[in-house]
N, C-alpha and C. Protein backbone atom coordinates (compact mmCIF):
# COMPACT_ATOMS: atom_id res chain seq x y z
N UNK A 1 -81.77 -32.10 -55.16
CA UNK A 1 -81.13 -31.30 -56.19
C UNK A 1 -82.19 -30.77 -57.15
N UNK A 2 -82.63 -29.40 -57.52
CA UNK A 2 -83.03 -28.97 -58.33
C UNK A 2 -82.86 -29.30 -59.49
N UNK A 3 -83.96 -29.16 -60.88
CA UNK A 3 -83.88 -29.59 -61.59
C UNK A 3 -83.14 -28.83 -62.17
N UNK A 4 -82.51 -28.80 -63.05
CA UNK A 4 -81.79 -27.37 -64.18
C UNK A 4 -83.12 -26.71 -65.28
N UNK A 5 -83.60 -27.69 -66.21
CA UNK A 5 -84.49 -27.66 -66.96
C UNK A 5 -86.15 -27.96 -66.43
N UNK A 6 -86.84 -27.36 -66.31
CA UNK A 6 -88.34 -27.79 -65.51
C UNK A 6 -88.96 -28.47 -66.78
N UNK A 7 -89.62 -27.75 -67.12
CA UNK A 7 -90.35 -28.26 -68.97
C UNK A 7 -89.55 -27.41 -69.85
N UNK A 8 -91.40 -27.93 -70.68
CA UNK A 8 -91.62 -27.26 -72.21
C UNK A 8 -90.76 -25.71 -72.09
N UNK A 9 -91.59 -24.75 -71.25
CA UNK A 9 -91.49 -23.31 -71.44
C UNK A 9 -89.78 -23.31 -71.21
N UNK A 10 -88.96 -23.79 -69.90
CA UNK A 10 -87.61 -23.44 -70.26
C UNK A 10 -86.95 -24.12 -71.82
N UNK A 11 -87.32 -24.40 -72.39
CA UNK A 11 -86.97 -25.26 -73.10
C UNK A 11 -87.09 -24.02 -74.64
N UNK A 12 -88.17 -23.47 -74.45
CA UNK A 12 -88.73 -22.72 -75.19
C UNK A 12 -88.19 -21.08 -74.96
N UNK A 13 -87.68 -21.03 -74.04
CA UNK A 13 -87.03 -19.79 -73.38
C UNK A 13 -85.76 -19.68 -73.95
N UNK A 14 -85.02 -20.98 -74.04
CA UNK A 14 -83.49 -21.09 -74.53
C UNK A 14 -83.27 -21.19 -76.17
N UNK A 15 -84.80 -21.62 -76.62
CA UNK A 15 -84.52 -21.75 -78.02
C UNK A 15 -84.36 -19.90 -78.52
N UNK A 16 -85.56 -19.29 -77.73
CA UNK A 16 -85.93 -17.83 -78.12
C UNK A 16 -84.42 -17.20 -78.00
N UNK A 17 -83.78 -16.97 -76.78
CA UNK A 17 -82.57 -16.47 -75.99
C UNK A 17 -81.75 -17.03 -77.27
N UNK A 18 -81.50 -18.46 -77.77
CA UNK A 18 -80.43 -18.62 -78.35
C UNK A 18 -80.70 -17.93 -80.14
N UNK A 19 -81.90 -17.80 -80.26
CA UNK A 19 -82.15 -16.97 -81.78
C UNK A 19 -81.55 -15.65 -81.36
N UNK A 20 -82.32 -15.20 -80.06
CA UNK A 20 -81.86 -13.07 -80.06
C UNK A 20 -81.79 -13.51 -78.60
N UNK A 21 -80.53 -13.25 -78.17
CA UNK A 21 -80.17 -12.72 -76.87
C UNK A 21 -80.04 -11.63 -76.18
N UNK A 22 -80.92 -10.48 -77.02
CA UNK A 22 -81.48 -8.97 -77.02
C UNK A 22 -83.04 -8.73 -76.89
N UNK A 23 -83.20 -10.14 -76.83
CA UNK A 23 -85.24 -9.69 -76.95
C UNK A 23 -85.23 -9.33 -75.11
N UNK A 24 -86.55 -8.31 -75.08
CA UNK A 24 -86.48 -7.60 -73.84
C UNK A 24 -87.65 -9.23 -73.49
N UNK A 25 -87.51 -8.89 -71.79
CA UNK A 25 -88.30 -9.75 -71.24
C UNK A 25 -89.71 -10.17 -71.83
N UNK A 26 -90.14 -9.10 -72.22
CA UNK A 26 -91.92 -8.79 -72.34
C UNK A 26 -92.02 -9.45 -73.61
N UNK A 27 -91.05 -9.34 -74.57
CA UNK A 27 -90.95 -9.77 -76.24
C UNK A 27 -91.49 -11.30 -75.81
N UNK A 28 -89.93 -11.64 -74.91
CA UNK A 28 -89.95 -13.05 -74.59
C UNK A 28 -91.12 -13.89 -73.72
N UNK A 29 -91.37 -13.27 -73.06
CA UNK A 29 -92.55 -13.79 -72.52
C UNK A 29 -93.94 -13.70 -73.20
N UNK A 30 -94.24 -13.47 -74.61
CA UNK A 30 -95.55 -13.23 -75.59
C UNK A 30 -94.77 -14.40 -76.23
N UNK A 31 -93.89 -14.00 -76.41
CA UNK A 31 -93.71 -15.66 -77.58
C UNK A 31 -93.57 -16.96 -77.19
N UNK A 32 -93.21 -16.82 -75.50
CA UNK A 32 -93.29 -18.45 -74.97
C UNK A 32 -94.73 -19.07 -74.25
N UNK A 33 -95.50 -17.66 -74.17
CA UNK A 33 -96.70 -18.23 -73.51
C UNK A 33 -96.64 -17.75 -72.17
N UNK A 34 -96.11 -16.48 -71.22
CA UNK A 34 -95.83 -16.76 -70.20
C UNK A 34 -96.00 -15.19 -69.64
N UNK A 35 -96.52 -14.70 -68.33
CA UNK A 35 -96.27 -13.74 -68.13
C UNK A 35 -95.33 -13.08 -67.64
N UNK A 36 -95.13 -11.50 -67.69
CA UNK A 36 -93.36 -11.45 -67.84
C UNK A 36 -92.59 -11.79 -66.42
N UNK A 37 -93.42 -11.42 -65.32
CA UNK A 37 -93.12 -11.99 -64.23
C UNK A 37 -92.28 -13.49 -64.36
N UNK A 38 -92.97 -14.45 -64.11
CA UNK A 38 -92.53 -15.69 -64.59
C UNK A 38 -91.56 -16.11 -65.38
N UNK A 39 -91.39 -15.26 -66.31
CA UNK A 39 -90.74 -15.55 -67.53
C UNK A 39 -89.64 -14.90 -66.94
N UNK A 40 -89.30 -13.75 -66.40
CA UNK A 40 -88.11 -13.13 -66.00
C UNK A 40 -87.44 -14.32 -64.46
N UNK A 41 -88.43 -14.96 -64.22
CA UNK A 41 -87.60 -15.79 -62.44
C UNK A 41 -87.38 -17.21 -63.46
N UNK A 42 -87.82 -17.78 -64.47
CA UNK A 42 -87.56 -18.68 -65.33
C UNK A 42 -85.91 -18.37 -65.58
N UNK A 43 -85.88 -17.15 -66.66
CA UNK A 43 -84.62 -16.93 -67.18
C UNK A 43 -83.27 -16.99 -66.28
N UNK A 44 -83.59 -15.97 -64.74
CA UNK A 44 -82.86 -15.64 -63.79
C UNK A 44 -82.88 -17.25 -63.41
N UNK A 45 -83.28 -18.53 -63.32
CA UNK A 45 -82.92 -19.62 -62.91
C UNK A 45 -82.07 -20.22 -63.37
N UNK A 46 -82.40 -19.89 -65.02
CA UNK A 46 -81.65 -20.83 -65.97
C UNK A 46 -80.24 -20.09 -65.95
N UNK A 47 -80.30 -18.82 -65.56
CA UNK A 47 -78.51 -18.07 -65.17
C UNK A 47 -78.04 -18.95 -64.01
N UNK A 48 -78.20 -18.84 -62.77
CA UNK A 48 -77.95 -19.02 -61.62
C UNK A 48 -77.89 -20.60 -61.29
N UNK A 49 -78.66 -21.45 -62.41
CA UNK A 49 -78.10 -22.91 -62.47
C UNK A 49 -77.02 -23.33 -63.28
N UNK A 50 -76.64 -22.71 -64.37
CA UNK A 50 -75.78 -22.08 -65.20
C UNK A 50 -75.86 -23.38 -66.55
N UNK A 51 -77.26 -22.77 -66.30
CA UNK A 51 -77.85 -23.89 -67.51
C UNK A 51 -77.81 -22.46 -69.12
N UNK A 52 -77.99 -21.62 -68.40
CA UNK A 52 -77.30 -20.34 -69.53
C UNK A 52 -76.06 -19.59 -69.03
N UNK A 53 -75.08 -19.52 -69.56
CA UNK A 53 -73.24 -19.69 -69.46
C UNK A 53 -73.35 -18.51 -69.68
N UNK A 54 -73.89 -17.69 -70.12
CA UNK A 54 -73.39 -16.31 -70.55
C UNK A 54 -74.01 -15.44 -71.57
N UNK A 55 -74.17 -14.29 -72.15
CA UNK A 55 -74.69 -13.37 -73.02
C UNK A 55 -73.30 -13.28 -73.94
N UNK A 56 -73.01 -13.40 -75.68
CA UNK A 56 -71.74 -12.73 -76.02
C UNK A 56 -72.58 -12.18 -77.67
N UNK A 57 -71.73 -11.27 -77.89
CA UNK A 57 -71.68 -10.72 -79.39
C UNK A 57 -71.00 -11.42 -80.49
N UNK A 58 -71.58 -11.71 -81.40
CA UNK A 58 -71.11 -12.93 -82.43
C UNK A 58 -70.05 -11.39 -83.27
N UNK A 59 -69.06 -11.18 -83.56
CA UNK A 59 -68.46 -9.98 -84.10
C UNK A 59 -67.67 -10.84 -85.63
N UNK A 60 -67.38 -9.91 -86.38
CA UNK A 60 -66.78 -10.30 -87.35
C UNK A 60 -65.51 -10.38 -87.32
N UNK A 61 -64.74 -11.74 -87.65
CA UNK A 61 -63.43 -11.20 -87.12
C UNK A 61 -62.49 -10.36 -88.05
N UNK A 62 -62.70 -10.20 -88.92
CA UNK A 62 -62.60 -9.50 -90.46
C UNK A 62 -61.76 -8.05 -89.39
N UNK A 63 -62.72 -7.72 -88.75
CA UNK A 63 -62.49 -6.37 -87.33
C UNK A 63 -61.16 -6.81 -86.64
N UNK A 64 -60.88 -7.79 -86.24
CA UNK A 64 -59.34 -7.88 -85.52
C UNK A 64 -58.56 -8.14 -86.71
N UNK A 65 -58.73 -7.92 -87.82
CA UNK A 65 -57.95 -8.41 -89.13
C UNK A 65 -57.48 -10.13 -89.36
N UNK A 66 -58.53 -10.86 -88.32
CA UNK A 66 -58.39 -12.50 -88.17
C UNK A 66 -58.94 -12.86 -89.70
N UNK A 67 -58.48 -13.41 -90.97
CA UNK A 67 -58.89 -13.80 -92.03
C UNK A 67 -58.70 -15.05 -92.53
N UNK A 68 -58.11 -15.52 -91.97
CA UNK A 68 -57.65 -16.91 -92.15
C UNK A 68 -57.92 -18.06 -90.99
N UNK A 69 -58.68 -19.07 -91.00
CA UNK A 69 -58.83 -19.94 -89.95
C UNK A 69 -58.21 -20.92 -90.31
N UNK A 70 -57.80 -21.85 -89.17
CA UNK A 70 -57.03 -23.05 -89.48
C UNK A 70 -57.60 -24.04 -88.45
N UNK A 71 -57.33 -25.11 -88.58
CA UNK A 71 -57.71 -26.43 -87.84
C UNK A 71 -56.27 -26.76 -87.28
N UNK A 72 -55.90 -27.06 -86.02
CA UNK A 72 -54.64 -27.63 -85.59
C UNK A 72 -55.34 -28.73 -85.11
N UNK A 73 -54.15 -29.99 -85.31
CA UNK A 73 -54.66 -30.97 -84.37
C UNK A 73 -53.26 -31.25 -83.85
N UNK A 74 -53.16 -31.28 -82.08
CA UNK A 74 -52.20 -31.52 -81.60
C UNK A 74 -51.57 -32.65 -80.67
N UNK A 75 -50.50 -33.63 -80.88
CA UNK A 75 -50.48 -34.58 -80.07
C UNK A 75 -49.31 -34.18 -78.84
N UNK A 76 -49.48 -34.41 -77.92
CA UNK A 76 -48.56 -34.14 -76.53
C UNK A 76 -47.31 -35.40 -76.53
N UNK A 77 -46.13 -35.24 -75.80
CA UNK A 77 -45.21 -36.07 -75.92
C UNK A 77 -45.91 -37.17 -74.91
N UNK A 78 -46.13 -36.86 -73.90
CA UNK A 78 -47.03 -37.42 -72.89
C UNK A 78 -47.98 -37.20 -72.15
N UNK A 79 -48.93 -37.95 -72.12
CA UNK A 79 -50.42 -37.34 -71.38
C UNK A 79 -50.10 -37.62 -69.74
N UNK A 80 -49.12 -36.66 -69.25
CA UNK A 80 -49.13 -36.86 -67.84
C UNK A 80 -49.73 -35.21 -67.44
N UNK A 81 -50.11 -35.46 -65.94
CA UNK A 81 -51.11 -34.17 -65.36
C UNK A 81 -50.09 -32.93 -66.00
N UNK A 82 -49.11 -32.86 -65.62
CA UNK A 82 -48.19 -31.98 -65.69
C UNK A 82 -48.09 -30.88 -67.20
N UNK A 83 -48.02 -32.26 -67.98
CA UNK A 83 -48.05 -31.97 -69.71
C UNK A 83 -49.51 -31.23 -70.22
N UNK A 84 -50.52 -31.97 -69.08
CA UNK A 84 -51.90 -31.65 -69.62
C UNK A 84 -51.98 -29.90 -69.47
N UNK A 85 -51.71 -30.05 -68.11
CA UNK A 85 -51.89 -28.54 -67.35
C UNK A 85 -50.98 -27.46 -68.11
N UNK A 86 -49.46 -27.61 -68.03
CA UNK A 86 -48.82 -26.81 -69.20
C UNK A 86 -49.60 -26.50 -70.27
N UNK A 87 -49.96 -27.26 -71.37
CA UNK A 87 -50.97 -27.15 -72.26
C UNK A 87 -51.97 -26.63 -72.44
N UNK A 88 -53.06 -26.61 -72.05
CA UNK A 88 -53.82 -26.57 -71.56
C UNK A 88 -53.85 -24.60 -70.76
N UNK A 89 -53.45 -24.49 -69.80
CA UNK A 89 -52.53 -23.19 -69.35
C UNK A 89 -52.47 -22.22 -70.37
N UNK A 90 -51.43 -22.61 -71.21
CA UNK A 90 -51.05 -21.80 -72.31
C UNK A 90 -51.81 -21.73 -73.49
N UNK A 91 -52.68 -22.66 -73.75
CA UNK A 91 -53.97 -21.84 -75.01
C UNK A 91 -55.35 -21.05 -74.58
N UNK A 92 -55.49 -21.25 -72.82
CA UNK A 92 -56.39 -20.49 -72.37
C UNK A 92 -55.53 -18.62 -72.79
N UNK A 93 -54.14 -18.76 -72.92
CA UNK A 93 -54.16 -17.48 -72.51
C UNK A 93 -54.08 -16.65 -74.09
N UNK A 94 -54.22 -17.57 -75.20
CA UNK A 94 -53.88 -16.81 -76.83
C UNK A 94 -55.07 -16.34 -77.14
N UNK A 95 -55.20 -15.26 -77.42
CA UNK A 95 -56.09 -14.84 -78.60
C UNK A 95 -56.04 -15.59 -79.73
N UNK A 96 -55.50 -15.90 -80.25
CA UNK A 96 -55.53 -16.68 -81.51
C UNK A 96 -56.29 -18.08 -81.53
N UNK A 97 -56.30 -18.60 -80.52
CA UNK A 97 -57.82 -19.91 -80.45
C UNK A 97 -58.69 -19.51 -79.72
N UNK A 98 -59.62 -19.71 -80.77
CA UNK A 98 -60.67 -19.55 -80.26
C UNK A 98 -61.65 -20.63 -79.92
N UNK A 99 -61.41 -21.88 -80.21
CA UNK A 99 -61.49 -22.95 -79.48
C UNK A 99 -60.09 -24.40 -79.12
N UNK A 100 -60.85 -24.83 -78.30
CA UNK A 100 -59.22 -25.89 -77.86
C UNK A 100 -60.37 -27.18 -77.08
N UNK A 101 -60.62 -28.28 -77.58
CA UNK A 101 -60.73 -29.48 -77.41
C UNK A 101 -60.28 -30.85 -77.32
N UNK A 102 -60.76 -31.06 -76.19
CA UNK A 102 -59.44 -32.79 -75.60
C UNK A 102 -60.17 -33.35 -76.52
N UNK A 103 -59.80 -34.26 -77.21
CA UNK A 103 -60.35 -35.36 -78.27
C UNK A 103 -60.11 -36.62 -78.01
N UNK A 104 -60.28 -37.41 -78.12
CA UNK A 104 -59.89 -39.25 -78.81
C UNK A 104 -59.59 -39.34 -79.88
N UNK A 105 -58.71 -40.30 -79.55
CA UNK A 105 -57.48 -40.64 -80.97
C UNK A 105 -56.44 -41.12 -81.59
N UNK A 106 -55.78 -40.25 -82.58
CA UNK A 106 -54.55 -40.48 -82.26
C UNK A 106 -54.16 -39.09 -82.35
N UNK A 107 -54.54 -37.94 -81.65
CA UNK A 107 -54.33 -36.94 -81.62
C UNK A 107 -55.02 -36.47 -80.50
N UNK A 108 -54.71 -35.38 -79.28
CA UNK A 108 -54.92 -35.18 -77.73
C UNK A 108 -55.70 -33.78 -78.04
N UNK A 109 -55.57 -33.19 -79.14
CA UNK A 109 -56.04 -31.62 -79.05
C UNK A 109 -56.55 -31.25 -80.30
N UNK A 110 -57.60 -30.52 -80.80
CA UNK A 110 -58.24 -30.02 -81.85
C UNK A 110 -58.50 -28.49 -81.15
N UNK A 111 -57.28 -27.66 -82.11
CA UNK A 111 -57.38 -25.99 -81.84
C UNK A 111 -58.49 -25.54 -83.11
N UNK A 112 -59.18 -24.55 -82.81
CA UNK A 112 -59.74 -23.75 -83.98
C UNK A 112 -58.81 -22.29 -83.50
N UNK A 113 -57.94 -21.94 -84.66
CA UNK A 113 -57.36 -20.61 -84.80
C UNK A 113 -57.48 -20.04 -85.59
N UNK A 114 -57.60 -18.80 -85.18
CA UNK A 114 -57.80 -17.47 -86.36
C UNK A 114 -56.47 -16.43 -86.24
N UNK A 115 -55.64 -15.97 -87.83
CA UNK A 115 -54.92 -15.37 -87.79
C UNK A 115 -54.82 -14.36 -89.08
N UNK A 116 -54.62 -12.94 -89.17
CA UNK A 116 -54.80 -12.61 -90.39
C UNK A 116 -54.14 -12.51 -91.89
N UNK A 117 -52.96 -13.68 -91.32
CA UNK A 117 -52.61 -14.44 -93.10
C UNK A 117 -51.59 -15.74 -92.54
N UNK A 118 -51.08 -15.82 -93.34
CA UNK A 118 -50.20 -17.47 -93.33
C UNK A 118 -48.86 -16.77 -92.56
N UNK A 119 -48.82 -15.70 -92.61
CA UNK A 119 -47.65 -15.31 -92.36
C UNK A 119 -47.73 -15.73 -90.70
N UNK A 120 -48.59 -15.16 -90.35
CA UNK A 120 -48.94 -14.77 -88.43
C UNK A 120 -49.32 -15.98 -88.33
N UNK A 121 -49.83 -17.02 -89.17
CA UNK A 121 -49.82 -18.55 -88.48
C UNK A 121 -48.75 -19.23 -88.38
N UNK A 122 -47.57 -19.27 -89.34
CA UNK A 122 -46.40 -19.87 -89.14
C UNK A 122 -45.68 -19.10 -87.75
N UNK A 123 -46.10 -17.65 -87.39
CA UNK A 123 -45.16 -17.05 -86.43
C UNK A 123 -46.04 -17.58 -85.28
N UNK A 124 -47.51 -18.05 -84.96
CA UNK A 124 -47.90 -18.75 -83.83
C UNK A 124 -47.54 -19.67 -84.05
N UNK A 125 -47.57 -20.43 -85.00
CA UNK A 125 -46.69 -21.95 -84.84
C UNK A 125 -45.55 -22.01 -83.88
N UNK A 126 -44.38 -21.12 -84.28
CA UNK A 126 -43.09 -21.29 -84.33
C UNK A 126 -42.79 -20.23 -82.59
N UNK A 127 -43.47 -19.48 -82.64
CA UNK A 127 -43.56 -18.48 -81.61
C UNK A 127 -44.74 -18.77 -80.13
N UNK A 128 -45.53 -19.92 -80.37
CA UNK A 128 -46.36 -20.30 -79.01
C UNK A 128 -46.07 -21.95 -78.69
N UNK A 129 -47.00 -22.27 -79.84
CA UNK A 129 -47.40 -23.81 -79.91
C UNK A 129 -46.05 -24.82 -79.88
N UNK A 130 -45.07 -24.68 -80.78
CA UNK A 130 -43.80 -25.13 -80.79
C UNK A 130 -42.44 -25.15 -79.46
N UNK A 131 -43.09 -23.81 -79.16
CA UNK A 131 -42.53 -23.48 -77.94
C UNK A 131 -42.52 -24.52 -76.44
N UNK A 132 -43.55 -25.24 -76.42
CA UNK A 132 -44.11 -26.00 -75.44
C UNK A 132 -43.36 -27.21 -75.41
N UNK A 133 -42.77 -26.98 -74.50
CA UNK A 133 -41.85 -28.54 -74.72
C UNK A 133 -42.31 -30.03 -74.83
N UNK A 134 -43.97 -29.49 -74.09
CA UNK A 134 -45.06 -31.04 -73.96
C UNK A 134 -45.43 -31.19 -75.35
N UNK A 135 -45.70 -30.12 -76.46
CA UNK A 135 -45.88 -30.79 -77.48
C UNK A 135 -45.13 -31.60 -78.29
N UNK A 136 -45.72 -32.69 -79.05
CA UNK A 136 -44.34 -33.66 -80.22
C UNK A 136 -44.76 -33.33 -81.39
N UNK A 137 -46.10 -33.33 -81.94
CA UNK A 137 -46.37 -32.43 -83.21
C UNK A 137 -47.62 -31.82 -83.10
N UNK A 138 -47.77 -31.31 -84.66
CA UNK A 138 -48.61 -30.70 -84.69
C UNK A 138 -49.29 -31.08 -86.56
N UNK A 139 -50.06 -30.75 -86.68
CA UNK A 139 -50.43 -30.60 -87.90
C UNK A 139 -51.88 -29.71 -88.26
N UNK A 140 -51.93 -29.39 -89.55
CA UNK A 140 -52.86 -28.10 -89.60
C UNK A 140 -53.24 -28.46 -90.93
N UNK A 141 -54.91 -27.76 -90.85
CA UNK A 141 -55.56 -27.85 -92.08
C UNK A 141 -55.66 -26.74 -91.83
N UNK A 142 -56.65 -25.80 -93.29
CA UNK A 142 -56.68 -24.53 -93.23
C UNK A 142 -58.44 -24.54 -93.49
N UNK A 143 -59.07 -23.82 -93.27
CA UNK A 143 -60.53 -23.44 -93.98
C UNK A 143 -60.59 -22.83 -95.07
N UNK A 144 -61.02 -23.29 -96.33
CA UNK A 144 -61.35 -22.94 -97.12
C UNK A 144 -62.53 -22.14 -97.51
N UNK A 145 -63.78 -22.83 -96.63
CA UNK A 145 -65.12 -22.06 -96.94
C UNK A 145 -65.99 -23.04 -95.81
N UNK A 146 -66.94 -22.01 -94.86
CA UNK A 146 -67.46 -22.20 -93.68
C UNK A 146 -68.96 -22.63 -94.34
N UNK A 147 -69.21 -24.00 -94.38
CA UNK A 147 -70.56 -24.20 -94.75
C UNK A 147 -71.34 -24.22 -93.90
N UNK A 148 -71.45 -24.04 -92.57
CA UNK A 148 -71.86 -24.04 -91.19
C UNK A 148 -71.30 -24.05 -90.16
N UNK A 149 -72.24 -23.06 -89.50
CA UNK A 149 -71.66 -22.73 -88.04
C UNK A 149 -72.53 -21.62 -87.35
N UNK A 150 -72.85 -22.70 -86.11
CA UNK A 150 -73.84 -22.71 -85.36
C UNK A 150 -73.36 -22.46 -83.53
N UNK A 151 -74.02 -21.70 -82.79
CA UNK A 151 -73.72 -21.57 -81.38
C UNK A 151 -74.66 -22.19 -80.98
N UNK A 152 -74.50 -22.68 -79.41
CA UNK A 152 -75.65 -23.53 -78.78
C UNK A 152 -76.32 -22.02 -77.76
């Protein structure tokens, strides 16, 4: 089995990629030490092992009129396959989370949602999440102010 990570230089490739995921090859290869040759069958590895997941645009959500974030944390009536998959299913398909994590606990799910006021969060409440017969509750914090936040 191939390695995913070789050294230093991939290592140094992902830090560069994860600052600007716009620097042209040649940029990137002067700042890691590497010629661009190399540096371009490096990068193309770290795709194709899928040790790099993807290229995306960090956008403001201010632009979809998303202004309000909230924290859900959600518990299921029962953690059977069935309940998971329903679940699970149905927040891959909302715009409105933009993340969804299995946790430990006493709670099965930690949503991050964005909606653009209290109004459109009570109507995803009441109109998606509620809807699910696997869920038993729910509860929600709201964001007040983002002191960090970071992509890998």
């Amino acid at each position: 089995m191939q390695q995913k990570i070789a050294d230093d230089f991939d290592l140094r490739i992902l830090r560069e990629l994860r600052a600007d995921a716009r620097i042209t090859n040649n940029d990137l290869a002067e700042r890691i030490g590497l010629s661009p040759s190399p540096c371009l069958r490096r990068v193309r590895r770290l795709e194709e092992t899928g040790v790099i997941k993807g290229y995306t645009a960090l956008v403001d959500p201010a632009v979809f009129g998303w202004s309000m974030v909230a924290i859900a944390t959600i518990r299921l009536g029962r953690q059977n396959e069935d309940e998971i998959v329903m679940f699970e299913e149905a927040i891959r398909g909302w715009d409105e989370v933009l993340e969804c994590h299995l946790v430990t606990g006493s709670r099965d799910y930690v949503l991050k949602v964005v909606t653009g006021s209290l109004e459109q969060y009570e109507r995803f409440i009441k109109e998606k999440i509620a809807r699910l017969k696997c869920v038993a509750s729910i509860e929600t914090s709201f964001v007040m102010n983002t002191i960090k936040e970071r992509r890998l």
